[in-house]
N, C-alpha and C. Protein backbone atom coordinates (compact mmCIF):
# COMPACT_ATOMS: atom_id res chain seq x y z
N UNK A 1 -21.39 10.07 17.78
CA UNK A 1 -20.07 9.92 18.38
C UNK A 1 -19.44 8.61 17.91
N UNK A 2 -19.90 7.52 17.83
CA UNK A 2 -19.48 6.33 17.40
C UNK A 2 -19.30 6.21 15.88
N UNK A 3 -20.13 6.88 14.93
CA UNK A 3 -19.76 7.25 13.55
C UNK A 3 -18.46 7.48 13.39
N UNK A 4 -17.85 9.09 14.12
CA UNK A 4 -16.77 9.45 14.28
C UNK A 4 -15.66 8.64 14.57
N UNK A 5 -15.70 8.03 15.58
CA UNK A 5 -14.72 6.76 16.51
C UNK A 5 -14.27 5.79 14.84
N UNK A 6 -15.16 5.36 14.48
CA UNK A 6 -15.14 4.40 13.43
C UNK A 6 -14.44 5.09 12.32
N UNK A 7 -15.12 5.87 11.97
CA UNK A 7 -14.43 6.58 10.78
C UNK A 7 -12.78 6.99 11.02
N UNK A 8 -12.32 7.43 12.32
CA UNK A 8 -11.08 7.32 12.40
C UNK A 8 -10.21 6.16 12.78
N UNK A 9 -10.98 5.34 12.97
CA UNK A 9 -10.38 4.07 12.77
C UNK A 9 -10.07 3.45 11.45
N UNK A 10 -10.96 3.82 11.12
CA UNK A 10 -10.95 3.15 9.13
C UNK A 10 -10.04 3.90 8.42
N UNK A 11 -9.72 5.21 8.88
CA UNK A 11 -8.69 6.14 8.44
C UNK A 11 -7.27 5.75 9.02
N UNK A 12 -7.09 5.03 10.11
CA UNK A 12 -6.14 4.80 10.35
C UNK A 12 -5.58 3.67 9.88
N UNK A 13 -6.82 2.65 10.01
CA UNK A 13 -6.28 1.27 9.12
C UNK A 13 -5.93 1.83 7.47
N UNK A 14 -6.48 2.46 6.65
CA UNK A 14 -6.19 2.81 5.31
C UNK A 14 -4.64 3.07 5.50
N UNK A 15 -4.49 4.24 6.00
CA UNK A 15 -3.50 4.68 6.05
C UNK A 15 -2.05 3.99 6.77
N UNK A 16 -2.22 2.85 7.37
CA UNK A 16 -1.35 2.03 7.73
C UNK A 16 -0.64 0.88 6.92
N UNK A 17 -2.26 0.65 6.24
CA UNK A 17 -2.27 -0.36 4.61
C UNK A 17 -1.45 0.23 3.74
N UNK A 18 -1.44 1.90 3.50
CA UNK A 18 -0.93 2.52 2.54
C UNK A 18 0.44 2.46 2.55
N UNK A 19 1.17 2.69 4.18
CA UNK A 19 2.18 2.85 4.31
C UNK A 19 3.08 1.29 4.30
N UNK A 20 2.34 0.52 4.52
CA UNK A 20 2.78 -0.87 4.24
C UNK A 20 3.18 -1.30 3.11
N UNK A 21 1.67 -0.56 2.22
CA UNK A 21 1.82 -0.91 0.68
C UNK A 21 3.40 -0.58 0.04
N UNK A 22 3.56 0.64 0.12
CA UNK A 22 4.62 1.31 -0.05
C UNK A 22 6.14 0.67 0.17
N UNK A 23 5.78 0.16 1.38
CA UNK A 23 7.69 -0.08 1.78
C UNK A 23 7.68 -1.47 0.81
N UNK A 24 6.28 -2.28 0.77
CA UNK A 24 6.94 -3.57 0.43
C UNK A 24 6.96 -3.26 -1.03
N UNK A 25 6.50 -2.28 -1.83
CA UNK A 25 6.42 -2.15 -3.48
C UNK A 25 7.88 -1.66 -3.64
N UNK A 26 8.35 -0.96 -2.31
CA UNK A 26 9.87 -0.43 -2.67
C UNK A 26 11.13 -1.91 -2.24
N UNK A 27 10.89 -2.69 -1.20
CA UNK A 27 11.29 -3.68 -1.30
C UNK A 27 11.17 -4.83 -2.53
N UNK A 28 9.97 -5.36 -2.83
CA UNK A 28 9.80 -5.74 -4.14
C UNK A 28 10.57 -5.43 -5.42
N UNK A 29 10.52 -4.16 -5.76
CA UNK A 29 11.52 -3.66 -6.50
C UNK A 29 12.71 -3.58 -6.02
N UNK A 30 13.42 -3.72 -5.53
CA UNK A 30 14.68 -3.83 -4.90
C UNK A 30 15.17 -4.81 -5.32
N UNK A 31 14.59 -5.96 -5.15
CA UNK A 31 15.02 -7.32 -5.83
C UNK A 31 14.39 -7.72 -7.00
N UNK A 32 13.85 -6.94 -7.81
CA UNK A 32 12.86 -7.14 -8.70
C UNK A 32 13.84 -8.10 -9.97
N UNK A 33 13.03 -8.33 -11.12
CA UNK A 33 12.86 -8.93 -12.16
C UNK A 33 12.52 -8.39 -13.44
N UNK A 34 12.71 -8.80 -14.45
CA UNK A 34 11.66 -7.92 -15.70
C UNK A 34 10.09 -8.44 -15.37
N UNK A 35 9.96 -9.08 -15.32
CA UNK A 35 8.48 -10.20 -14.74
C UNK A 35 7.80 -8.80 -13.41
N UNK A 36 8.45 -8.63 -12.29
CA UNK A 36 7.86 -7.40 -11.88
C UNK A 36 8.15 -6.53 -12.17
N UNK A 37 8.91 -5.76 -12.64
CA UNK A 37 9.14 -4.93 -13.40
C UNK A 37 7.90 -4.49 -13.88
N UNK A 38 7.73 -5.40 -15.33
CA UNK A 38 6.59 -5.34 -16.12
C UNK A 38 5.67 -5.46 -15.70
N UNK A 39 5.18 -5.96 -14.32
CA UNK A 39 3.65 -5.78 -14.13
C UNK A 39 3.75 -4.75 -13.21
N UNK A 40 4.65 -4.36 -12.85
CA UNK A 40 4.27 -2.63 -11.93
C UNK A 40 4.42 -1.49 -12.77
N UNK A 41 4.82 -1.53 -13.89
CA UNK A 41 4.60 -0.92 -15.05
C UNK A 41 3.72 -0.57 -15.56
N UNK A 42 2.36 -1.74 -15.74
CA UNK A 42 1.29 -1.98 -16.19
C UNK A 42 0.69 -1.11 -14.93
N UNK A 43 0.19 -1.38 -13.93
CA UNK A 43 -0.34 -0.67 -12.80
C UNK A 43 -0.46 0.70 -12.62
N UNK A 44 0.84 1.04 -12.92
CA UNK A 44 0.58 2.82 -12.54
C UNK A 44 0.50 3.57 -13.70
């Protein structure tokens, strides 16, 4: 039972990280640069 508990916890933190990740990579680019530009380029 506590396996479980945990594991959806760790699923929820991921998935909160993810959605974080996201807004600020779309903010980032928003005001971006060639400098980020070019390294989010490189990344994906």
């Amino acid at each position: 039972m506590v396996n479980i508990k945990k594991k959806r916890k760790t699923e929820k933190v991921a998935n909160d990280f993810n959605g974080y990740r996201a807004k600020m990579n779309e903010r980032i680019l928003a005001y971006s640069n060639k400098v980020t530009k070019g390294i989010y380029s490189l990344g994906t």
